[in-house]
C-alpha atoms as a PDB file:
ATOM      1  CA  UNK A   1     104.922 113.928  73.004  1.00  0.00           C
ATOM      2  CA  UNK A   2     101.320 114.227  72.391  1.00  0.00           C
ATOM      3  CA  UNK A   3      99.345 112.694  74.986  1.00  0.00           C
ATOM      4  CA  UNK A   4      96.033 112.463  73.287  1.00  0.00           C
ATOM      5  CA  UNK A   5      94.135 114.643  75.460  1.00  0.00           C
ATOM      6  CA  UNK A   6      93.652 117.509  73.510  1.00  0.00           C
ATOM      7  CA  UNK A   7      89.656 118.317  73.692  1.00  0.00           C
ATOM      8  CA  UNK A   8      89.401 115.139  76.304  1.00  0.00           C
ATOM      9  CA  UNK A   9      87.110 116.197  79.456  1.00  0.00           C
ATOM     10  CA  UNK A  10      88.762 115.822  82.818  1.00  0.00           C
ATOM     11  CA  UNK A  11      87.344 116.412  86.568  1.00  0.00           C
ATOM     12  CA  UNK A  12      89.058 116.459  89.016  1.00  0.00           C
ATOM     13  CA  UNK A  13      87.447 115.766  92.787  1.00  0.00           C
ATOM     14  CA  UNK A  14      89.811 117.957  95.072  1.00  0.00           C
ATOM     15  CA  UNK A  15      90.438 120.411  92.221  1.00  0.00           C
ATOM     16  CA  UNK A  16      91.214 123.484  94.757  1.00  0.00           C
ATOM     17  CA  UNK A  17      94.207 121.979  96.458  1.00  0.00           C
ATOM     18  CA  UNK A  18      98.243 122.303  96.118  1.00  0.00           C
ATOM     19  CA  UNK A  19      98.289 119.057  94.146  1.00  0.00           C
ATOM     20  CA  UNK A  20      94.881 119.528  92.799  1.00  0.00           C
ATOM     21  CA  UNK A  21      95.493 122.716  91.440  1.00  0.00           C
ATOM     22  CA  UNK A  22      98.683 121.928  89.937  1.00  0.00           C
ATOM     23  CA  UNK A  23      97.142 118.906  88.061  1.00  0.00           C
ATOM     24  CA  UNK A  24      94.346 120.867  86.558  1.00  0.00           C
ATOM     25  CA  UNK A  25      96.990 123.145  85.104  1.00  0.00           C
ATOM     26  CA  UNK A  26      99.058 120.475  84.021  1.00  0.00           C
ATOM     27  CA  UNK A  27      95.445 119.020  82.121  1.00  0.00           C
ATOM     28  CA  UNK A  28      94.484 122.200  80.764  1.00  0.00           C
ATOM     29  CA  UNK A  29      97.869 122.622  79.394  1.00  0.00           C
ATOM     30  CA  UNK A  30      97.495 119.871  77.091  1.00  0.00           C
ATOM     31  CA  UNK A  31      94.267 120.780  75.819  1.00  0.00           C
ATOM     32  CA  UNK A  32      92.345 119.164  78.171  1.00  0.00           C
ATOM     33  CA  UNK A  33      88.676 120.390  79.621  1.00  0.00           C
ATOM     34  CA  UNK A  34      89.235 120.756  83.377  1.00  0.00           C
ATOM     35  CA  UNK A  35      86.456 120.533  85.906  1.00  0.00           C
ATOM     36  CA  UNK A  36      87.300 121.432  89.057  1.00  0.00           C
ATOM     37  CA  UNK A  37      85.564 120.284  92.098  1.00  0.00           C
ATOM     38  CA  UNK A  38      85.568 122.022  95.744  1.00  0.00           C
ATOM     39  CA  UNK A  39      84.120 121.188  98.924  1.00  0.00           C
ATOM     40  CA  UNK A  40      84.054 124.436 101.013  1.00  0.00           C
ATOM     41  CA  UNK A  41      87.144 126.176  99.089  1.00  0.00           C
ATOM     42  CA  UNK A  42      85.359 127.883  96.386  1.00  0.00           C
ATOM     43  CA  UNK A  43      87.428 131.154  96.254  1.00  0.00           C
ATOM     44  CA  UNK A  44      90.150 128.442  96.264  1.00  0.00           C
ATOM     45  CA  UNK A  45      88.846 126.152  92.990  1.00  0.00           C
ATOM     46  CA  UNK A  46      87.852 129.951  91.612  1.00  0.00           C
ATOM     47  CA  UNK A  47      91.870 130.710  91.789  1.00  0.00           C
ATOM     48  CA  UNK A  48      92.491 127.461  89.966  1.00  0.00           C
ATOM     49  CA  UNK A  49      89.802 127.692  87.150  1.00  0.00           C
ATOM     50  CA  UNK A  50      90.950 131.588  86.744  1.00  0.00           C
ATOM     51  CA  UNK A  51      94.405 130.550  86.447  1.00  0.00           C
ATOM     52  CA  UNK A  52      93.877 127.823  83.921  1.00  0.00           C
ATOM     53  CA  UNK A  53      91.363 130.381  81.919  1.00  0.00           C
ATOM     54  CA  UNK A  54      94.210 133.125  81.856  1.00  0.00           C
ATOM     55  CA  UNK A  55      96.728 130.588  80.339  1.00  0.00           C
ATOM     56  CA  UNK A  56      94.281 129.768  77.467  1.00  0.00           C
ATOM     57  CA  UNK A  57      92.646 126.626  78.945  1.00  0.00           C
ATOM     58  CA  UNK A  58      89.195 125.653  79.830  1.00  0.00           C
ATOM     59  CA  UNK A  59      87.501 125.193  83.337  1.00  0.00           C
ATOM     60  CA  UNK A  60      84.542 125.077  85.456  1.00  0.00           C
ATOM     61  CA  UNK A  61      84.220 124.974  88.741  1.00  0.00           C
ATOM     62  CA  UNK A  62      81.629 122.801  90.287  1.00  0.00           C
ATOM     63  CA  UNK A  63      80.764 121.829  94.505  1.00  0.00           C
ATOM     64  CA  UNK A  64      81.461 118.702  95.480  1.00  0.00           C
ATOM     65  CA  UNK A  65      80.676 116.371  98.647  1.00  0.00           C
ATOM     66  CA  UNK A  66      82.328 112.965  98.431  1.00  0.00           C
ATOM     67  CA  UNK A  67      79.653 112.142 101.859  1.00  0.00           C
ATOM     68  CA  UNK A  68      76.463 113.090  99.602  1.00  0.00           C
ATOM     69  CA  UNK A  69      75.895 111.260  96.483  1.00  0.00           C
ATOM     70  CA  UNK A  70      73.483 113.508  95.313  1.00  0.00           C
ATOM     71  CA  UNK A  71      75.826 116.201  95.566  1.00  0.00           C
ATOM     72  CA  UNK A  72      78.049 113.928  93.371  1.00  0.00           C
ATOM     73  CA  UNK A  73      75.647 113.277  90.882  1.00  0.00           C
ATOM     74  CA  UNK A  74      74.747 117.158  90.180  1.00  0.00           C
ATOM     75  CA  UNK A  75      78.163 117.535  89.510  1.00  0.00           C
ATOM     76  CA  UNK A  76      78.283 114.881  87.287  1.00  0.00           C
ATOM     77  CA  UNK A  77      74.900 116.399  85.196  1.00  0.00           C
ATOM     78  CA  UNK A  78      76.477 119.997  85.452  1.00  0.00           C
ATOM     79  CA  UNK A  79      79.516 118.617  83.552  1.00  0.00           C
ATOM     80  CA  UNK A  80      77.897 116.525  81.231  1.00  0.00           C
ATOM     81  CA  UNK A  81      75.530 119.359  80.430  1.00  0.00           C
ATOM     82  CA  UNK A  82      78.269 121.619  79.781  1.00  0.00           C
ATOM     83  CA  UNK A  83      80.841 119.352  77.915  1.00  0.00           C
ATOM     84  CA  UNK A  84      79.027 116.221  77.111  1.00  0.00           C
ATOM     85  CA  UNK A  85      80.544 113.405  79.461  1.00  0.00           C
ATOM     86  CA  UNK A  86      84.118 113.079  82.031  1.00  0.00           C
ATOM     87  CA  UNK A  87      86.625 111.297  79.588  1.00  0.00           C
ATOM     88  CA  UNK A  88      89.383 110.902  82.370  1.00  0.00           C
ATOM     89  CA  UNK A  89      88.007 111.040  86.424  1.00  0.00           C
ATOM     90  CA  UNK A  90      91.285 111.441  89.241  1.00  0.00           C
ATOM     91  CA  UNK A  91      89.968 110.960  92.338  1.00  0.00           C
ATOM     92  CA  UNK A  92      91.873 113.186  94.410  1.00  0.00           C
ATOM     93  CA  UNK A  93      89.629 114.218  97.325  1.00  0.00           C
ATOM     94  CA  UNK A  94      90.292 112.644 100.704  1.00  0.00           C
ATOM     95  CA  UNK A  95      89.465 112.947 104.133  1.00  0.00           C
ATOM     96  CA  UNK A  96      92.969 114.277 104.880  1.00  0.00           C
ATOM     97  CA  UNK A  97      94.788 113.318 108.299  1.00  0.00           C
ATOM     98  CA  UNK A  98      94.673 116.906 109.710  1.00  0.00           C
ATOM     99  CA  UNK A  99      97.860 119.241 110.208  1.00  0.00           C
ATOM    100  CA  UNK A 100      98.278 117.053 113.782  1.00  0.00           C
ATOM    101  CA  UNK A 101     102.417 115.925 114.358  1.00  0.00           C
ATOM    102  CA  UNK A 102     102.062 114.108 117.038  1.00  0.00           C
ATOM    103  CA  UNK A 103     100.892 110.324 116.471  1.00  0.00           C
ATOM    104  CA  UNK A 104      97.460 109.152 117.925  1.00  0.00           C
ATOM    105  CA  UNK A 105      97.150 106.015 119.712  1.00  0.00           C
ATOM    106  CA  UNK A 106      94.684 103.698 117.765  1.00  0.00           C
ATOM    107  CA  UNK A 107      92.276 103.840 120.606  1.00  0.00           C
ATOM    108  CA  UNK A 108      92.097 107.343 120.974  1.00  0.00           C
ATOM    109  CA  UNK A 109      91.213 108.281 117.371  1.00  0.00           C
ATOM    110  CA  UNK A 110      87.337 108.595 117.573  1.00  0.00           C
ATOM    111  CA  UNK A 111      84.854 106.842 115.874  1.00  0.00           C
ATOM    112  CA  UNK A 112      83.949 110.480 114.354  1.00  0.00           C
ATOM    113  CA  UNK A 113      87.493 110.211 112.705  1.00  0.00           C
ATOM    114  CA  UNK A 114      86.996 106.988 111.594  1.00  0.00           C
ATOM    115  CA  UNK A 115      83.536 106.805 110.388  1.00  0.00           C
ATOM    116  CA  UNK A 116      84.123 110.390 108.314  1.00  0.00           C
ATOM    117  CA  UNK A 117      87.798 109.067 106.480  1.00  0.00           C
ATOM    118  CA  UNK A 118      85.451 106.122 105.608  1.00  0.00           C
ATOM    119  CA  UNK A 119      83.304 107.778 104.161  1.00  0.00           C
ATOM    120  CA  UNK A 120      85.160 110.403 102.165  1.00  0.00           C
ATOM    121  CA  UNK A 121      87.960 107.791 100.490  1.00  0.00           C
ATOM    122  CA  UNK A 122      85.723 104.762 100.162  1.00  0.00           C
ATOM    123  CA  UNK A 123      82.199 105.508  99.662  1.00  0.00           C
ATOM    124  CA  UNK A 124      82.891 108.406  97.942  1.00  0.00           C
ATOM    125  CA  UNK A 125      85.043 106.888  95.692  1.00  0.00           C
ATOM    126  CA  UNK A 126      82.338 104.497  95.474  1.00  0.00           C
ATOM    127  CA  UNK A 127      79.715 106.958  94.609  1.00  0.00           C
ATOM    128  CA  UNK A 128      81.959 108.728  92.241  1.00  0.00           C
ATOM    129  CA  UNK A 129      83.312 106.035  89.997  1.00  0.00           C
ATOM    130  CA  UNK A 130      79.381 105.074  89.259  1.00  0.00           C
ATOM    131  CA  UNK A 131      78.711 108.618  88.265  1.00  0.00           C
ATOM    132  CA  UNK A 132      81.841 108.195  85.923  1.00  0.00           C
ATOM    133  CA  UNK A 133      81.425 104.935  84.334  1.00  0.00           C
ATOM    134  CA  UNK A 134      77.896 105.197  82.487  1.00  0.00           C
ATOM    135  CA  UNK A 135      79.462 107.953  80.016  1.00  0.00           C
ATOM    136  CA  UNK A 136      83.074 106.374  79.704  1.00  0.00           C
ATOM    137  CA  UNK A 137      81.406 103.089  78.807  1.00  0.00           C
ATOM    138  CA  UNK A 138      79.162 104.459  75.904  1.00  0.00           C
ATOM    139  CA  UNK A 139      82.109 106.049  74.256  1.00  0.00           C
ATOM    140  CA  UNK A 140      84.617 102.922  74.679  1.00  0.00           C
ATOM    141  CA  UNK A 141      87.621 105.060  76.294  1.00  0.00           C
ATOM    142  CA  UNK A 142      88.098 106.384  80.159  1.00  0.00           C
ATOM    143  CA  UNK A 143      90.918 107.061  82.423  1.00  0.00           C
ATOM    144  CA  UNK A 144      90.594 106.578  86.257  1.00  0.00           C
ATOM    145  CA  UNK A 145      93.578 107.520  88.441  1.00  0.00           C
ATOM    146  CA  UNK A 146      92.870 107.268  92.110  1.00  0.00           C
ATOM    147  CA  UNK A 147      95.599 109.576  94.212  1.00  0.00           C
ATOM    148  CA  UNK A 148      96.077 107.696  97.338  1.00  0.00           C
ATOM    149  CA  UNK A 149      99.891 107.839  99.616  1.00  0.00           C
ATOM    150  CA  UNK A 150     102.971 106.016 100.216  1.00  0.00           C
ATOM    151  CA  UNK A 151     102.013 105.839 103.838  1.00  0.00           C
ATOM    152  CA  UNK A 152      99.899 103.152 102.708  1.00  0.00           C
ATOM    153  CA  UNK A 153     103.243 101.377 101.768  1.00  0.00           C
ATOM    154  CA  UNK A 154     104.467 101.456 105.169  1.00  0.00           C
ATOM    155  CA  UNK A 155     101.982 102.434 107.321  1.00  0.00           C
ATOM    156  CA  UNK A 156     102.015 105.162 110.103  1.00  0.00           C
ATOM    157  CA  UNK A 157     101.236 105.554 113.571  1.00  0.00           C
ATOM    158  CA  UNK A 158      98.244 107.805 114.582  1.00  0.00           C
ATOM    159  CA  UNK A 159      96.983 107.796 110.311  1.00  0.00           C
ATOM    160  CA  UNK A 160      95.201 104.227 110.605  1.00  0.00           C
ATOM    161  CA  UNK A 161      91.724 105.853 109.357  1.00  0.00           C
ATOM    162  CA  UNK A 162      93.743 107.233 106.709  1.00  0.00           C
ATOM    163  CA  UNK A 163      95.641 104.481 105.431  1.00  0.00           C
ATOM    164  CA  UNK A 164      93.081 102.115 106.017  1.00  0.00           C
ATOM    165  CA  UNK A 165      90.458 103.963 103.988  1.00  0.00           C
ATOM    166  CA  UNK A 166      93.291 104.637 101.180  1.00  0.00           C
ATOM    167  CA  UNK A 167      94.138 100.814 101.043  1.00  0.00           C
ATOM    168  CA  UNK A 168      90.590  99.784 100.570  1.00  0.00           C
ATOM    169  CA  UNK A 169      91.059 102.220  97.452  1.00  0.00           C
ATOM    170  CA  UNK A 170      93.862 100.246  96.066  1.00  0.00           C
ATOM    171  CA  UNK A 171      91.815  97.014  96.113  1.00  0.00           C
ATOM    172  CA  UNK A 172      88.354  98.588  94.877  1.00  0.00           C
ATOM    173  CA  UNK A 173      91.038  99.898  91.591  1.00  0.00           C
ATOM    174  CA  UNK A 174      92.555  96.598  91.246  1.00  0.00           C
ATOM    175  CA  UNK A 175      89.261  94.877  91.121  1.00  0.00           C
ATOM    176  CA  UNK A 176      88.086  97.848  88.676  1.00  0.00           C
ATOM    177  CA  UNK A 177      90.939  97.459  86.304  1.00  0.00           C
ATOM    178  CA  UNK A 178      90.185  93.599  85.800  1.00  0.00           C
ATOM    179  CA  UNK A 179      86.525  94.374  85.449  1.00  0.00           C
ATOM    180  CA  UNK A 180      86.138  97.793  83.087  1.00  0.00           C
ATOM    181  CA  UNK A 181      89.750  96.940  80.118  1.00  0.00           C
ATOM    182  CA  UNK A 182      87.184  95.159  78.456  1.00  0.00           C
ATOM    183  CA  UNK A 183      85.197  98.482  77.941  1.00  0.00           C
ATOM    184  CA  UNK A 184      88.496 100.532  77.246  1.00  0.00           C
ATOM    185  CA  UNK A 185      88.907 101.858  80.509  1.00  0.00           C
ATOM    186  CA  UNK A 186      92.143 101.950  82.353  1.00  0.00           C
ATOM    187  CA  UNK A 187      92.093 102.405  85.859  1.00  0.00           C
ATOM    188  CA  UNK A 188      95.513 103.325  87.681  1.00  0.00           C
ATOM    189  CA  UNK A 189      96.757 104.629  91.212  1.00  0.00           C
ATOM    190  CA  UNK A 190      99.544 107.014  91.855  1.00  0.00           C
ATOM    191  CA  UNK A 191     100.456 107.507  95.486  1.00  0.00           C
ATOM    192  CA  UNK A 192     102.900 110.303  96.332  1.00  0.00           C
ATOM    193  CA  UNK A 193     105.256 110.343  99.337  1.00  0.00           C
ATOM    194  CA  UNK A 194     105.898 113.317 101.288  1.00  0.00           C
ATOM    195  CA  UNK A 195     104.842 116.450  98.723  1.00  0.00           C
ATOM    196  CA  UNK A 196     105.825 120.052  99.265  1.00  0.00           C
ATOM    197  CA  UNK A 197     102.508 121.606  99.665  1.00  0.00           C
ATOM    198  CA  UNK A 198     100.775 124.179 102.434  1.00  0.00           C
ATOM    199  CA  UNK A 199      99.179 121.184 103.553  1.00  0.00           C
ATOM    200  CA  UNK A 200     102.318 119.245 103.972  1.00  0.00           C
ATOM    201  CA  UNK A 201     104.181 121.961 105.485  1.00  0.00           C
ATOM    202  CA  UNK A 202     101.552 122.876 107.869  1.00  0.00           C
ATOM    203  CA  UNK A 203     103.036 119.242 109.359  1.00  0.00           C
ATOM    204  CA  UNK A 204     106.329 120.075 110.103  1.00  0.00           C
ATOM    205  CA  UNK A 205     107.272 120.417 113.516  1.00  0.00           C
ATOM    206  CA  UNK A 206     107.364 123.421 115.199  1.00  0.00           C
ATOM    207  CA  UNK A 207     110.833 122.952 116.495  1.00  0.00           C
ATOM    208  CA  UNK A 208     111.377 123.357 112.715  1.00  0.00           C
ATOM    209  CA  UNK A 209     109.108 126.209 111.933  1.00  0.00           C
ATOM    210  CA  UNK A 210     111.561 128.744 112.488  1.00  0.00           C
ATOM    211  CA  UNK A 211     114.278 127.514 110.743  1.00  0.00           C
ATOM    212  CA  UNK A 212     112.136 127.080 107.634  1.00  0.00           C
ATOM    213  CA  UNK A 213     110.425 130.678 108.006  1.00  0.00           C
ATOM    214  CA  UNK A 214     111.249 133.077 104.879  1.00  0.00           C
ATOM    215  CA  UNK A 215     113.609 130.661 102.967  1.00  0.00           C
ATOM    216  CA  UNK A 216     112.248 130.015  99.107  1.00  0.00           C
ATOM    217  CA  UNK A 217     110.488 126.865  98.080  1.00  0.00           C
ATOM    218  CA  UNK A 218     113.791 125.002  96.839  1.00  0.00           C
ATOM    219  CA  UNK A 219     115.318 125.829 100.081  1.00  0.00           C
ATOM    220  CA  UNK A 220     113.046 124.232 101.741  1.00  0.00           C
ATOM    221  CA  UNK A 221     112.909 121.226  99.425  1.00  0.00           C
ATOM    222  CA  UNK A 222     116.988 121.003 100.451  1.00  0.00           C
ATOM    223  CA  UNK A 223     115.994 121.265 103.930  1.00  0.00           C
ATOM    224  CA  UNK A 224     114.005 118.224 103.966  1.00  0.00           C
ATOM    225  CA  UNK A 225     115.740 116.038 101.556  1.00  0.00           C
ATOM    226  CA  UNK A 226     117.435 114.903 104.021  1.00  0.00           C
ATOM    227  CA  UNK A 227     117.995 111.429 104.040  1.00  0.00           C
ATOM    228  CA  UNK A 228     115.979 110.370 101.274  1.00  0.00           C
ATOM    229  CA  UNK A 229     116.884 107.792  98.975  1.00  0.00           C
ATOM    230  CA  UNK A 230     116.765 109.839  95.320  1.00  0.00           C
ATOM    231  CA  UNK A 231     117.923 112.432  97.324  1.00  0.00           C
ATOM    232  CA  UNK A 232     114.731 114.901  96.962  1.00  0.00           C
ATOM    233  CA  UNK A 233     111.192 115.143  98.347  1.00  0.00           C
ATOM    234  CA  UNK A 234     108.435 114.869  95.840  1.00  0.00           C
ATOM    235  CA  UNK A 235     106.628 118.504  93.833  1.00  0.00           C
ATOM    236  CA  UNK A 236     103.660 118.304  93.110  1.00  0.00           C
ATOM    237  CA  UNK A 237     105.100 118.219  89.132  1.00  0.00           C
ATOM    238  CA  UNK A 238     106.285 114.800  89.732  1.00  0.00           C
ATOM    239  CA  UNK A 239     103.241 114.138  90.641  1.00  0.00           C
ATOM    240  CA  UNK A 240     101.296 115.123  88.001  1.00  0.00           C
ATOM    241  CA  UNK A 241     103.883 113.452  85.645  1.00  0.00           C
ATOM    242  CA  UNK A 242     102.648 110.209  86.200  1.00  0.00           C
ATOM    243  CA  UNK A 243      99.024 110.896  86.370  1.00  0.00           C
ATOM    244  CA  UNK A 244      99.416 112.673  82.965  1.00  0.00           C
ATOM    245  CA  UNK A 245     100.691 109.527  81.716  1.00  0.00           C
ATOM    246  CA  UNK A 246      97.824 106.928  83.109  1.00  0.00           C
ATOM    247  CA  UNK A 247      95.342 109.298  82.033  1.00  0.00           C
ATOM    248  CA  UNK A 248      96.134 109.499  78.482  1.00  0.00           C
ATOM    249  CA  UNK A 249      95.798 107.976  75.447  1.00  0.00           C
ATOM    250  CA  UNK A 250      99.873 107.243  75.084  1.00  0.00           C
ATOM    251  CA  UNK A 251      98.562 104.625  77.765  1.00  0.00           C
ATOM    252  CA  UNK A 252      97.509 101.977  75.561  1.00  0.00           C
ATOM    253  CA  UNK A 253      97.416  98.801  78.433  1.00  0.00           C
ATOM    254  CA  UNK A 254      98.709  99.737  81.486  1.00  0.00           C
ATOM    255  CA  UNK A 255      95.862  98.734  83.882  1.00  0.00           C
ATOM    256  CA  UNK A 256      95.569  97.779  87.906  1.00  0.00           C
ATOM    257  CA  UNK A 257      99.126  99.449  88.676  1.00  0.00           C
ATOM    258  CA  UNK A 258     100.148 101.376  91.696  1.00  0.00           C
ATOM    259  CA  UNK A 259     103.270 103.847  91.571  1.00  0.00           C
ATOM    260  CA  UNK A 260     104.841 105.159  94.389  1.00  0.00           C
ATOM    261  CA  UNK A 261     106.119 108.944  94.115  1.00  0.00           C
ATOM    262  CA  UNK A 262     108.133 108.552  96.969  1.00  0.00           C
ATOM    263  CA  UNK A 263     112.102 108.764  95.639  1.00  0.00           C
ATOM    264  CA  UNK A 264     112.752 105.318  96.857  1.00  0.00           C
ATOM    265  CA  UNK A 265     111.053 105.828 100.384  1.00  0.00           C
END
């Protein structure tokens, strides 16, 4: 199926991470214009861009701080200099809950914590949907997919900052959706469950560590499929499925939506 975006510009905010990386790949592989955005992990955005380059594609990389809007807005111009406007924004970057296991009381997290997942998932998101919108409106057609989590779904002890700054996402795309399919722009959220990445893995217990080390990436799917409902934890493919979808233009009206990558969880 073609998906329209063929020639289409895409950044990504988060571009240099497991799910980041993969999406950027998946873009470029349908013709799409990739920019990739890093915070501190430029060798790692460099890997992603060199990667999509070497497969035929086309990508930049460009910095990016979602807790400086002038940092936003350079990478904004640098884009639109080079490729003439974002057609489809996926706002990926977060303020990640760290690589802790153990839960942290809600008055123990610090206002540090807090104040800095605020920042990052809100008024970033914030800062980075008004850099977007401008160009998307003159041409009639833009595609906004916000990543959030299915922890927002059910919540989780010691990750308030984080869910709470992801669910003020959901509303701020609801609202969004109403306000911009006027102009032709759909705005969607896709929120993945658990997702086999270094960041993910770098979660798992230690008591597990050892019975994970050396096996293959399927084995360690199997290993912690366990008790999930579809029987499987998420790739980052599935993933990118679905933001492939509410990014293109074989998605003609579907507009304020959340879906859960979870496999029933």
């Amino acid at each position: 199926m073609d998906l329209g975006l063929a020639s289409k510009v895409v950044l990504i905010t988060g571009g240099s991470g497991s799910i980041g990386g993969h999406l950027a790949g998946a873009f470029a592989a349908e013709g799409a214009k990739v920019a990739i955005t890093y915070h501190r992990n430029k060798d790692g955005a460099l890997q992603v861009a060199e990667d999509v380059i070497r497969q035929g594609g086309e990508a930049i990389t460009v910095q990016y701080d979602l807790t400086d809007p002038a940092s936003i807005r350079a990478a904004f111009d640098t884009v639109t200099t080079k490729w003439g406007g974002v057609d489809v924004l996926v706002v990926n970057a977060s303020a990640i809950p760290g690589t802790k296991v153990d839960p942290v009381a809600f008055e123990d997290i610090s206002v540090e914590e807090w104040q800095s997942s605020l920042r990052a998932d809100v008024e970033g998101s914030f800062h980075t949907v008004q850099a977007a919108l401008p160009g998307m409106k003159e041409r009639g057609w833009g595609r906004i997919v916000f990543i959030s989590a299915n922890i927002v779904q059910r919540g989780g002890a010691g990750d308030e900052a984080f869910v709470a700054s992801k669910m003020a996402m959901h509303g701020l795309s609801r609202t969004l959706a109403t306000e911009l399919a006027p102009e032709g722009i759909l705005v969607n959220v896709v929120a993945p469950g658990p997702t086999v990445t270094k960041g993910f893995l770098a979660r798992v217990p230690d008591e597990y560590k050892q019975e994970l080390d050396g096996k293959s990436a399927e084995q360690i799917k199997r290993f912690l499929n366990r008790g999930k409902p579809a029987g499987h934890i998420s790739s980052p493919q599935d993933v990118a499925g679905i933001v492939l979808y509410f990014a293109s233009a074989t998605n003609g009206n579907v507009t304020g939506s959340v879906v859960h990558v979870a496999g029933g969880n």
